[in-house]
C-alpha atoms as a PDB file:
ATOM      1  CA  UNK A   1     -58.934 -67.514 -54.528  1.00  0.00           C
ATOM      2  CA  UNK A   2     -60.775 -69.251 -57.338  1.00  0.00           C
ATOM      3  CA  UNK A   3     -64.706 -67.963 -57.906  1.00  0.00           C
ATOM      4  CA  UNK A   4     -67.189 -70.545 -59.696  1.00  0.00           C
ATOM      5  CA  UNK A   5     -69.990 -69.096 -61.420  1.00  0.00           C
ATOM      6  CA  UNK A   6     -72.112 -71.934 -60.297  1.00  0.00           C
ATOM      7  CA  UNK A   7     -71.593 -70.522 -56.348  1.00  0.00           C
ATOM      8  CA  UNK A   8     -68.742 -72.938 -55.148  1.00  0.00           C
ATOM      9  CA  UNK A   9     -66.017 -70.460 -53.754  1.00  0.00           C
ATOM     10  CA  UNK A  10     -62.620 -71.708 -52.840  1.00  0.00           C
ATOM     11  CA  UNK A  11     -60.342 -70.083 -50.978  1.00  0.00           C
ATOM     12  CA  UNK A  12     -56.787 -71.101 -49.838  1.00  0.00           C
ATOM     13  CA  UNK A  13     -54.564 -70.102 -46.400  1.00  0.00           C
ATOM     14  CA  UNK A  14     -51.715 -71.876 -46.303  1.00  0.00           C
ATOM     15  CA  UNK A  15     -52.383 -75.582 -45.654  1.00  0.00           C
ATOM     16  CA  UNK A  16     -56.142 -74.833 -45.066  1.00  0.00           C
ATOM     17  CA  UNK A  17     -58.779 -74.779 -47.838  1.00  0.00           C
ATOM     18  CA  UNK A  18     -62.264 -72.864 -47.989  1.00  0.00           C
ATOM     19  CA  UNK A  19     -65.019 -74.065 -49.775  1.00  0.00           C
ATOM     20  CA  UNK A  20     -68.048 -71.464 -49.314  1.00  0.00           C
ATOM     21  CA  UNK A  21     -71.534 -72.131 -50.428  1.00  0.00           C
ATOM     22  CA  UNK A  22     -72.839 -68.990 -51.882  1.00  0.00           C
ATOM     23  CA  UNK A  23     -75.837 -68.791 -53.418  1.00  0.00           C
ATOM     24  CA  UNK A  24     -78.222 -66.714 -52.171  1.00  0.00           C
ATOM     25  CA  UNK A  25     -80.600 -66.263 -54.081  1.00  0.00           C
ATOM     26  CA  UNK A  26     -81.385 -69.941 -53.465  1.00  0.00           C
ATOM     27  CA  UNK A  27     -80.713 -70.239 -49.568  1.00  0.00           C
ATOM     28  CA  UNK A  28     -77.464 -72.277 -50.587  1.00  0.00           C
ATOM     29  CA  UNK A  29     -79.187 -75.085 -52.167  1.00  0.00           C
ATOM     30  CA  UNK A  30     -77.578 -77.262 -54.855  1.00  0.00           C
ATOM     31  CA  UNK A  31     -78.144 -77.818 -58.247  1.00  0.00           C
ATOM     32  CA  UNK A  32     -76.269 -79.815 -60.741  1.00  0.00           C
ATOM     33  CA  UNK A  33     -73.938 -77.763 -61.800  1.00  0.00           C
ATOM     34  CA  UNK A  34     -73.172 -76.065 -58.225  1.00  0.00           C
ATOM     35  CA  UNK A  35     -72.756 -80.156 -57.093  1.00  0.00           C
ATOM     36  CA  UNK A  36     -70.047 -80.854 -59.732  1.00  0.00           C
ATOM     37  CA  UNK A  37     -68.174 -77.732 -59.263  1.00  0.00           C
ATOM     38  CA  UNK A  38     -68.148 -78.725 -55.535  1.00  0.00           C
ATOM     39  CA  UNK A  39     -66.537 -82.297 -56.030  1.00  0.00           C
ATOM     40  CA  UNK A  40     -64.207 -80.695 -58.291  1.00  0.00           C
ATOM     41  CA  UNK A  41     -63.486 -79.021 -55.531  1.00  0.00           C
ATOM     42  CA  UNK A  42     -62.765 -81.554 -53.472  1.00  0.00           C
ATOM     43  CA  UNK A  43     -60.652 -83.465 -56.409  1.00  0.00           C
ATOM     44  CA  UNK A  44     -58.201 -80.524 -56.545  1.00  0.00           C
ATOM     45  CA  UNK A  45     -58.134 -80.752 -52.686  1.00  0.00           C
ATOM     46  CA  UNK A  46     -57.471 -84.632 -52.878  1.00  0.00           C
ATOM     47  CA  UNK A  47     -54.543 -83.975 -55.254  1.00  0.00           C
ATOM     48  CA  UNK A  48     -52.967 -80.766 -53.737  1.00  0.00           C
ATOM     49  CA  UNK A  49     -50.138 -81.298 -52.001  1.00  0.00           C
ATOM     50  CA  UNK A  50     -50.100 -78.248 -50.071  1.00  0.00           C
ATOM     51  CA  UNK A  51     -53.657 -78.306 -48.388  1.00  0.00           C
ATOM     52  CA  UNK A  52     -54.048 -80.742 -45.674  1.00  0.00           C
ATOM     53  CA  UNK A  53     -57.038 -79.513 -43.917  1.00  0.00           C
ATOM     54  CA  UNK A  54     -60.686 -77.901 -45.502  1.00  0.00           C
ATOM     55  CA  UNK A  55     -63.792 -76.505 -44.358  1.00  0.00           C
ATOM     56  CA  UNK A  56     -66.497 -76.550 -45.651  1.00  0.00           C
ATOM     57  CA  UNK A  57     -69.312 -73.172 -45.254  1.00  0.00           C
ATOM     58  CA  UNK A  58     -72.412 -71.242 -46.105  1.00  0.00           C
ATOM     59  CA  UNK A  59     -71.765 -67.526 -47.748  1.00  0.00           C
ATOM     60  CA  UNK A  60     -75.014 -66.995 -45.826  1.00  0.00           C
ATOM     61  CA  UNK A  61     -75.086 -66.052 -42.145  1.00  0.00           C
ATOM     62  CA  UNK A  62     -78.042 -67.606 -41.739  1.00  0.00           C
ATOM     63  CA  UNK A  63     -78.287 -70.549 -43.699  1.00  0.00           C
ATOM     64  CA  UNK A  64     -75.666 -73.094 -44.413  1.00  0.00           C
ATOM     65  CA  UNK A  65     -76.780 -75.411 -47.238  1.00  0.00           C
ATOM     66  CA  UNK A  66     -80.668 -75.579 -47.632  1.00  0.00           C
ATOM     67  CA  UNK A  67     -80.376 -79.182 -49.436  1.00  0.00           C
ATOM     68  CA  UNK A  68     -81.599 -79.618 -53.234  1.00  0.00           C
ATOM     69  CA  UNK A  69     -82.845 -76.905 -55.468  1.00  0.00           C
ATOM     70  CA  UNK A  70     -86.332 -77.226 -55.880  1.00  0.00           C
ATOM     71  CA  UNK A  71     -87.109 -74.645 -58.394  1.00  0.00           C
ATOM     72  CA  UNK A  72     -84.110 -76.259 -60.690  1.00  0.00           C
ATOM     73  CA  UNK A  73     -85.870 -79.637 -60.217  1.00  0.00           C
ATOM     74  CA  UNK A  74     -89.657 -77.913 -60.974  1.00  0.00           C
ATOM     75  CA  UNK A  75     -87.715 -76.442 -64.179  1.00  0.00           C
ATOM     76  CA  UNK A  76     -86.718 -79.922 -65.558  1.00  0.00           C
ATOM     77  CA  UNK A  77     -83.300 -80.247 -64.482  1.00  0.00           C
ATOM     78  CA  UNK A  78     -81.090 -83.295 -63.046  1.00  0.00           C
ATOM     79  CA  UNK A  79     -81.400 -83.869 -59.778  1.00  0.00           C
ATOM     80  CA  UNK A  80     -77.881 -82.708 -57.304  1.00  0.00           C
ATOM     81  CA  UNK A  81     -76.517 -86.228 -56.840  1.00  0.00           C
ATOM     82  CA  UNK A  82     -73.484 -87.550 -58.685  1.00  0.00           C
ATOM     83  CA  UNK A  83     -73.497 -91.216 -58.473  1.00  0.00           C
ATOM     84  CA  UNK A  84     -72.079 -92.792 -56.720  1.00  0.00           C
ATOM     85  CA  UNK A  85     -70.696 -90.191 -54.966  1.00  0.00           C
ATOM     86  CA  UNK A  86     -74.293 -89.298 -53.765  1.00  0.00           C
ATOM     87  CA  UNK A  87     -75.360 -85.949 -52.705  1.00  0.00           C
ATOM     88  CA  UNK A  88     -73.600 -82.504 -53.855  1.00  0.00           C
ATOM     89  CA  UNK A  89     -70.765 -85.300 -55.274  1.00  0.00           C
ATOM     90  CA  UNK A  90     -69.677 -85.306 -51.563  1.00  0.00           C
ATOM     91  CA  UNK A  91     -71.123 -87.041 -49.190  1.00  0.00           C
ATOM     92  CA  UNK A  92     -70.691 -90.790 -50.854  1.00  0.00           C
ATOM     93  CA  UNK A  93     -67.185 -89.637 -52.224  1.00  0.00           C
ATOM     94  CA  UNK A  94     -64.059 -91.248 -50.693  1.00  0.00           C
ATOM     95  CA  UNK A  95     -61.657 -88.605 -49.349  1.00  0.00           C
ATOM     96  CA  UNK A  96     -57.902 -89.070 -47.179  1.00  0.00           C
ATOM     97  CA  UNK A  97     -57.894 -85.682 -45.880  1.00  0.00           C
ATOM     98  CA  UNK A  98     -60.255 -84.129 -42.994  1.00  0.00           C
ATOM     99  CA  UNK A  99     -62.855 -82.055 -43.779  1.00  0.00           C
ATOM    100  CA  UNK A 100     -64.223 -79.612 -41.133  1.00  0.00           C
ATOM    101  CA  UNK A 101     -68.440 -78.358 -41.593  1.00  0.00           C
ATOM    102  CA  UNK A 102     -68.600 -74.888 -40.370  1.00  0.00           C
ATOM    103  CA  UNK A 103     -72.794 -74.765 -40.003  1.00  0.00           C
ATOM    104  CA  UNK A 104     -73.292 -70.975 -39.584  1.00  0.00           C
ATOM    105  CA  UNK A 105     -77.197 -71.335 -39.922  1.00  0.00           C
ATOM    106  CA  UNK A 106     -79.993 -73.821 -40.994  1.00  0.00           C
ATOM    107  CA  UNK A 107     -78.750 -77.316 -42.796  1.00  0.00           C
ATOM    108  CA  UNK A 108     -81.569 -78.931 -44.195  1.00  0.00           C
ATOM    109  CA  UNK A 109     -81.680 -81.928 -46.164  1.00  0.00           C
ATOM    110  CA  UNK A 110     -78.981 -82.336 -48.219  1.00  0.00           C
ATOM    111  CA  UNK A 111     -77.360 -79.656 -46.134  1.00  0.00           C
ATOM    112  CA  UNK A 112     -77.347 -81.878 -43.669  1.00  0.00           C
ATOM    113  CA  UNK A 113     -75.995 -84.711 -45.516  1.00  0.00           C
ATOM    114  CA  UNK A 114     -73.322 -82.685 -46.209  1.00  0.00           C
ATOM    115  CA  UNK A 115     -72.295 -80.998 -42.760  1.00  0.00           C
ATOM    116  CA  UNK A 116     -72.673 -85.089 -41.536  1.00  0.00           C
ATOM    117  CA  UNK A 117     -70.466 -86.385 -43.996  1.00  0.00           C
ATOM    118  CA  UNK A 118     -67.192 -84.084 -42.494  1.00  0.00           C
ATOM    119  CA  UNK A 119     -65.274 -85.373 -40.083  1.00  0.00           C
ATOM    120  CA  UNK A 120     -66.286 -82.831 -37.329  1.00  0.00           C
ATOM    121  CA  UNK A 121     -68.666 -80.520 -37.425  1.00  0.00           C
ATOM    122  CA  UNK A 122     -68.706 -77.006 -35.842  1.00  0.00           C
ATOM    123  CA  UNK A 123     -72.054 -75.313 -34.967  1.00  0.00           C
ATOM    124  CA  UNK A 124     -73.599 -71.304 -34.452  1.00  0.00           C
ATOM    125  CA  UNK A 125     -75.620 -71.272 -32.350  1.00  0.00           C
ATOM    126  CA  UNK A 126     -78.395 -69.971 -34.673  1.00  0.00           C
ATOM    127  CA  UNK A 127     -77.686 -73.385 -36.698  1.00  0.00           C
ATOM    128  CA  UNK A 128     -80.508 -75.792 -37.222  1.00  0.00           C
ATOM    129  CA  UNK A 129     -80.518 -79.055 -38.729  1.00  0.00           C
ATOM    130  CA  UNK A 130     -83.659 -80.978 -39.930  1.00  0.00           C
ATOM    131  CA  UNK A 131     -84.380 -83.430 -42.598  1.00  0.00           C
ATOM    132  CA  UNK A 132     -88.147 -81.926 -44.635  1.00  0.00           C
ATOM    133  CA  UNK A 133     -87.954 -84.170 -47.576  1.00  0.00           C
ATOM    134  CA  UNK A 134     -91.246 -85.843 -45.610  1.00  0.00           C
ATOM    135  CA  UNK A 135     -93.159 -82.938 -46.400  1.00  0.00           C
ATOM    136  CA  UNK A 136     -92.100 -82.280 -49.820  1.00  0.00           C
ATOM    137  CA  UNK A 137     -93.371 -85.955 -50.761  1.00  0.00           C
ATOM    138  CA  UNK A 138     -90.123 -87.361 -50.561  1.00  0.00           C
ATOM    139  CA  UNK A 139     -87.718 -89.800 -48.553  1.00  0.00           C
ATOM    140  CA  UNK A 140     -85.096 -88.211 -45.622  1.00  0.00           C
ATOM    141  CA  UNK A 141     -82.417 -87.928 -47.366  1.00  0.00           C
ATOM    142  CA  UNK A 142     -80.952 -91.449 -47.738  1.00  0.00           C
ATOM    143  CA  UNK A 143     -77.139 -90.408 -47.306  1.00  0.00           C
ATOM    144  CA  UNK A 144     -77.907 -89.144 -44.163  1.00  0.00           C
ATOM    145  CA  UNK A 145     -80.397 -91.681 -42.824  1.00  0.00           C
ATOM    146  CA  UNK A 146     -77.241 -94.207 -42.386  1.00  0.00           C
ATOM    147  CA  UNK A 147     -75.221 -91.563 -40.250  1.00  0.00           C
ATOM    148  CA  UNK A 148     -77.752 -90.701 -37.873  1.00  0.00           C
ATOM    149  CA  UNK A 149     -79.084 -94.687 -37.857  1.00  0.00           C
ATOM    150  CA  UNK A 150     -75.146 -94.973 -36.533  1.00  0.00           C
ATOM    151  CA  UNK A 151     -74.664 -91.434 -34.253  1.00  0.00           C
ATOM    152  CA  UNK A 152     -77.958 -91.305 -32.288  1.00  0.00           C
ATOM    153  CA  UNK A 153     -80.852 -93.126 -30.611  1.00  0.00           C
ATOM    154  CA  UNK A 154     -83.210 -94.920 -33.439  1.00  0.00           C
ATOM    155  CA  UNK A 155     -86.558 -93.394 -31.821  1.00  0.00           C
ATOM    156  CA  UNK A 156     -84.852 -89.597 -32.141  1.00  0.00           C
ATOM    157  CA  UNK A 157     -82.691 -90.960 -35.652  1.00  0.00           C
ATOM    158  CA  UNK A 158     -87.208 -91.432 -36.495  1.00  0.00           C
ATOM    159  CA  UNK A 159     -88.371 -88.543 -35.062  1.00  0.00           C
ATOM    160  CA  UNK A 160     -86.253 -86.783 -37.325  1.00  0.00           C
ATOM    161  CA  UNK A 161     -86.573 -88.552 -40.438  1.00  0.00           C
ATOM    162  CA  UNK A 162     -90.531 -88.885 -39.831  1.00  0.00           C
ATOM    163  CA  UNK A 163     -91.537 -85.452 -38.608  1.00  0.00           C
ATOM    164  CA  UNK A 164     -89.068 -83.195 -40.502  1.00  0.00           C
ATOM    165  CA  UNK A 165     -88.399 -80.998 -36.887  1.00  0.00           C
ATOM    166  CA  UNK A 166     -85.812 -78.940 -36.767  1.00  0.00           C
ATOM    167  CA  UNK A 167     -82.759 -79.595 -34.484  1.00  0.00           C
ATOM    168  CA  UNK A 168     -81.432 -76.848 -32.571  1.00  0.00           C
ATOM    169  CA  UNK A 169     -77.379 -76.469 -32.229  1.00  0.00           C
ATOM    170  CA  UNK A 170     -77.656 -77.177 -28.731  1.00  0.00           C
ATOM    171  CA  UNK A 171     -79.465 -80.402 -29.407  1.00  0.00           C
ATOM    172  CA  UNK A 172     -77.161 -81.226 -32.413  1.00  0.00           C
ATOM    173  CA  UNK A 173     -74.417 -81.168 -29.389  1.00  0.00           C
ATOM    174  CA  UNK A 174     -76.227 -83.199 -27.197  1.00  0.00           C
ATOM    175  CA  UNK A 175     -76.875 -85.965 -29.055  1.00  0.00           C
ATOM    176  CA  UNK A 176     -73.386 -85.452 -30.291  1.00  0.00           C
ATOM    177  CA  UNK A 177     -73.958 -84.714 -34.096  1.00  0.00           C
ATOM    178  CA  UNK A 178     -71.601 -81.448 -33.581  1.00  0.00           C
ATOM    179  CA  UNK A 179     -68.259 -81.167 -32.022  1.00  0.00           C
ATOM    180  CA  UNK A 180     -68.730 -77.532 -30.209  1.00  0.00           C
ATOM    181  CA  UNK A 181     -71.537 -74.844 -30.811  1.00  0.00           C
ATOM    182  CA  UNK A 182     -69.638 -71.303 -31.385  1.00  0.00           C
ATOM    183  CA  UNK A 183     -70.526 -68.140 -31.802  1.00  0.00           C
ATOM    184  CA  UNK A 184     -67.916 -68.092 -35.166  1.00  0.00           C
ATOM    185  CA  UNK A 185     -68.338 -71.048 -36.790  1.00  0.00           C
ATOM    186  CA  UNK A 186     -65.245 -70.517 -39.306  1.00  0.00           C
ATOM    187  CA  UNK A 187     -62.943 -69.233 -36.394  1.00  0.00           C
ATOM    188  CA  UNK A 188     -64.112 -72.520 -34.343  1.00  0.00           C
ATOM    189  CA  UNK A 189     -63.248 -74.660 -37.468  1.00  0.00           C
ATOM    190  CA  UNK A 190     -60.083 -72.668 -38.278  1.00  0.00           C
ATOM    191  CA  UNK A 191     -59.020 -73.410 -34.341  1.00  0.00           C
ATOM    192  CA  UNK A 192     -59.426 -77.237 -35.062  1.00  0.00           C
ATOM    193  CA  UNK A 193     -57.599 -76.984 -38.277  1.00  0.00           C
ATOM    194  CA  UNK A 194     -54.896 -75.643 -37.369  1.00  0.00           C
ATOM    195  CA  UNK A 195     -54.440 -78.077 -34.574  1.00  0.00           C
ATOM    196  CA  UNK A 196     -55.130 -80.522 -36.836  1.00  0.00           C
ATOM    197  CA  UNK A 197     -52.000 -79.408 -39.514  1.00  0.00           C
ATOM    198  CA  UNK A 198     -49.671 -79.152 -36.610  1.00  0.00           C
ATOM    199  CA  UNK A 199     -49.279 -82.561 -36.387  1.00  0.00           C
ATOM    200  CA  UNK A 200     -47.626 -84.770 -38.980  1.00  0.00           C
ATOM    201  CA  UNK A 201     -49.645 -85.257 -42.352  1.00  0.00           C
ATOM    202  CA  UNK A 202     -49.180 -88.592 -43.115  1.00  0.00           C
ATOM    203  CA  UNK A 203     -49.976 -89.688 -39.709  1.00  0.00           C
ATOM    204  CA  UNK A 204     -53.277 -87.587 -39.535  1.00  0.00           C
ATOM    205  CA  UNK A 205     -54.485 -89.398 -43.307  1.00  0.00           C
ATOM    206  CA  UNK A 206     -53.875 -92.459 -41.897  1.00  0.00           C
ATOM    207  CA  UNK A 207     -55.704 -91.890 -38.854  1.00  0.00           C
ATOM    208  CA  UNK A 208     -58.371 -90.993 -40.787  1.00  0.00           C
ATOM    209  CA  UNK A 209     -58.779 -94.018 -43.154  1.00  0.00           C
ATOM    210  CA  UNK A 210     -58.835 -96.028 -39.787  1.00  0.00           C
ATOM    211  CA  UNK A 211     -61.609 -94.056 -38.473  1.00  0.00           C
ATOM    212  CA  UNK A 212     -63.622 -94.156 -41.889  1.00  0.00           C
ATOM    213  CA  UNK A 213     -63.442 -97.787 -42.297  1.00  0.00           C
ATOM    214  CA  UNK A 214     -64.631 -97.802 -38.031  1.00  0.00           C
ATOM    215  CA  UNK A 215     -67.968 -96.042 -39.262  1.00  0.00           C
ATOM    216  CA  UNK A 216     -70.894 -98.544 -38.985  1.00  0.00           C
ATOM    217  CA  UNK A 217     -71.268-100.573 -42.486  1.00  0.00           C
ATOM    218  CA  UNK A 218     -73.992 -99.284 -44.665  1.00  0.00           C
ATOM    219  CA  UNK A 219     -75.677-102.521 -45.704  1.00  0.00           C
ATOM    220  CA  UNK A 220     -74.714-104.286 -48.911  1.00  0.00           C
ATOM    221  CA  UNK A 221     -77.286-102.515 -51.638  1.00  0.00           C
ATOM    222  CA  UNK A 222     -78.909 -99.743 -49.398  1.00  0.00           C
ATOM    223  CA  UNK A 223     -77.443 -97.194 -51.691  1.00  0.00           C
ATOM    224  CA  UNK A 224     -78.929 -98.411 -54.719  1.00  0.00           C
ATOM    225  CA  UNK A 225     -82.685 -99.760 -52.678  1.00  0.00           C
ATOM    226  CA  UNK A 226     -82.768 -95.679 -51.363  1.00  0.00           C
ATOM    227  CA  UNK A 227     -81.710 -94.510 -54.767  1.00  0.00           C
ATOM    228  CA  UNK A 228     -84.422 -96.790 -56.500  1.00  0.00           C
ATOM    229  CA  UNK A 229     -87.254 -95.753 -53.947  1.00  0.00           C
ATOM    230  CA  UNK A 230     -86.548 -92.583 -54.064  1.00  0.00           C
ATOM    231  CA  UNK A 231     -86.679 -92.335 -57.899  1.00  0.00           C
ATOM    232  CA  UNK A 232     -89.747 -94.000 -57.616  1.00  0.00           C
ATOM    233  CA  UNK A 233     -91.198 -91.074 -55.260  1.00  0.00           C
ATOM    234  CA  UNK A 234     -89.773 -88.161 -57.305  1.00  0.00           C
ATOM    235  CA  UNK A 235     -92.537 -89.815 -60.295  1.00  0.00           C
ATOM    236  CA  UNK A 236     -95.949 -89.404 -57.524  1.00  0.00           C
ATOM    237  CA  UNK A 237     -97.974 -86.816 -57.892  1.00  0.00           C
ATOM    238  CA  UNK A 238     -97.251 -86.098 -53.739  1.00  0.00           C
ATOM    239  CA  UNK A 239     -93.923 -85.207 -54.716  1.00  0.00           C
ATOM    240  CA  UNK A 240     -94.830 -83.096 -57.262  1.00  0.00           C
ATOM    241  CA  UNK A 241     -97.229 -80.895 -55.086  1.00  0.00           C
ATOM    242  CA  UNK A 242     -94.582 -80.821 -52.547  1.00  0.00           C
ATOM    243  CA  UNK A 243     -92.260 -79.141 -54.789  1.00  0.00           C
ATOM    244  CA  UNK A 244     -94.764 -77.214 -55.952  1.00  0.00           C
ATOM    245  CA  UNK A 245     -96.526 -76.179 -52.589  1.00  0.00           C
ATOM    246  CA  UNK A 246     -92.819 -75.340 -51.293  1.00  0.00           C
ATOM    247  CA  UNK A 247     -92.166 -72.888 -54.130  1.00  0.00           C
ATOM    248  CA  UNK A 248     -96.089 -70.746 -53.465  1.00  0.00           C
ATOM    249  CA  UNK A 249     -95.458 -71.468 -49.909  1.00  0.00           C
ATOM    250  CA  UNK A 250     -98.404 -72.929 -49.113  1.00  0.00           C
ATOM    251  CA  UNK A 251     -99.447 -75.895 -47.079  1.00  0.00           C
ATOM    252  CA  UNK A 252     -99.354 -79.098 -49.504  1.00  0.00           C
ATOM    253  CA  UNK A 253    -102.550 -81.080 -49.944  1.00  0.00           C
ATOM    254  CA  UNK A 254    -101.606 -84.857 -50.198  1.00  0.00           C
ATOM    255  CA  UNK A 255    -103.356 -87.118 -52.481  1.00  0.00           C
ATOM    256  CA  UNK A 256    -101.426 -90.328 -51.772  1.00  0.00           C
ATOM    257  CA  UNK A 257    -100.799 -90.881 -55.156  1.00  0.00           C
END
């Protein structure tokens, strides 16, 4: 087991890797630092030899990743994207071996980016997805906007990014965002690992790079236009109060400026 002060927890069975998001205090959410120790992760992953198959968790029961630290953003600090490997410095970043999201509880925003970005996704059935940045002031998360633009229907791919609802488990599997909803999450992901590792490793990567490269094209520059508008957001005064509202959980009070 290797323990990162910065909440990224990494645990190792045999050919199967845990990362665990545990950080409490902050509902899971992501900072800088917790976003580079977590694509460090994944680059010791990449270059084991040994693991072949990793899931990704929440050290929280009830929530799975809650997205971006706010509070670290109201203090000043970098925002929890790595460019250009995009949210947490996963969900842009290349990788040749599966990963497996294990969503024991809410995924919200960037949460969601990252429990998208695996290659299958297992659900509790006390799991929610949803996509707020709309009522902090900001865009819906544009990593994710491209997977759901590709997975679902455009008017519910809207209603999500437009309204900031919640998605229930059940709904996740419906619209088929989530493999299975479980009542263990992990034990559900293990299961698919370990089917997964029993068949052979190179054949399983490549399958993999052929799916990845059958995932609908983000269009040239979309990265950069979503980066760019949402810097430009992050500078209004609406996404300020958002923040701010969020933090003495209050209703915001929009200025349009």
């Amino acid at each position: 087991m290797s323990t990162s002060d910065t909440g990224i927890i990494i645990t190792h069975d045999g050919p199967i890797a845990t990362i665990t998001i545990d950080r409490p205090s902050v509902r899971n959410a992501f900072d800088l630092a917790a976003a580079r120790s977590l694509m460090a992760a994944v680059d010791d992953i990449e270059q084991s030899k040994d693991t072949l198959v990793s899931i990704i968790t929440g050290g929280d029961g009830n929530v799975f990743c809650a997205g971006a630290d706010l509070r670290a953003r109201e203090r000043g600090e970098p925002r929890a994207s790595i460019e250009p490997f995009g949210f947490a410095g996963f969900v842009r970043k290349p990788r040749t071996k599966p990963f497996i999201a294990a969503v024991n509880g809410y995924a919200v925003g960037g949460g969601f980016e990252i429990a998208m970005a695996c290659d299958l996704v297992v659900a509790a059935p006390n799991a929610h997805f949803s996509l707020p940045e709309v009522k902090r002031g900001l865009i819906g998360a544009g990593d994710c906007l491209p997977f759901l633009a590709a997975r679902i229907p455009h008017a519910m791919a809207a209603e999500l990014a437009l309204t900031g609802r919640q998605l229930t488990a059940q709904e996740a599997l419906t619209l088929g965002l989530v493999n299975t909803v479980a009542d263990d999450a992990l034990k559900s992901a293990r299961s698919f690992a370990e089917q997964i590792i029993a068949n052979a490793p190179l054949a399983v990567q490549a399958t993999l790079k052929l799916l990845n490269t059958l995932k609908s094209v983000v269009p040239a520059g979309y990265y950069a236009h979503a980066d760019a508008v949402q810097a430009q957001l992050l500078g209004t005064a609406d996404a300020a109060e958002g923040s701010r509202s969020f933090i003495e959980k209050r209703p915001p009070v929009w200025t349009g400026v």
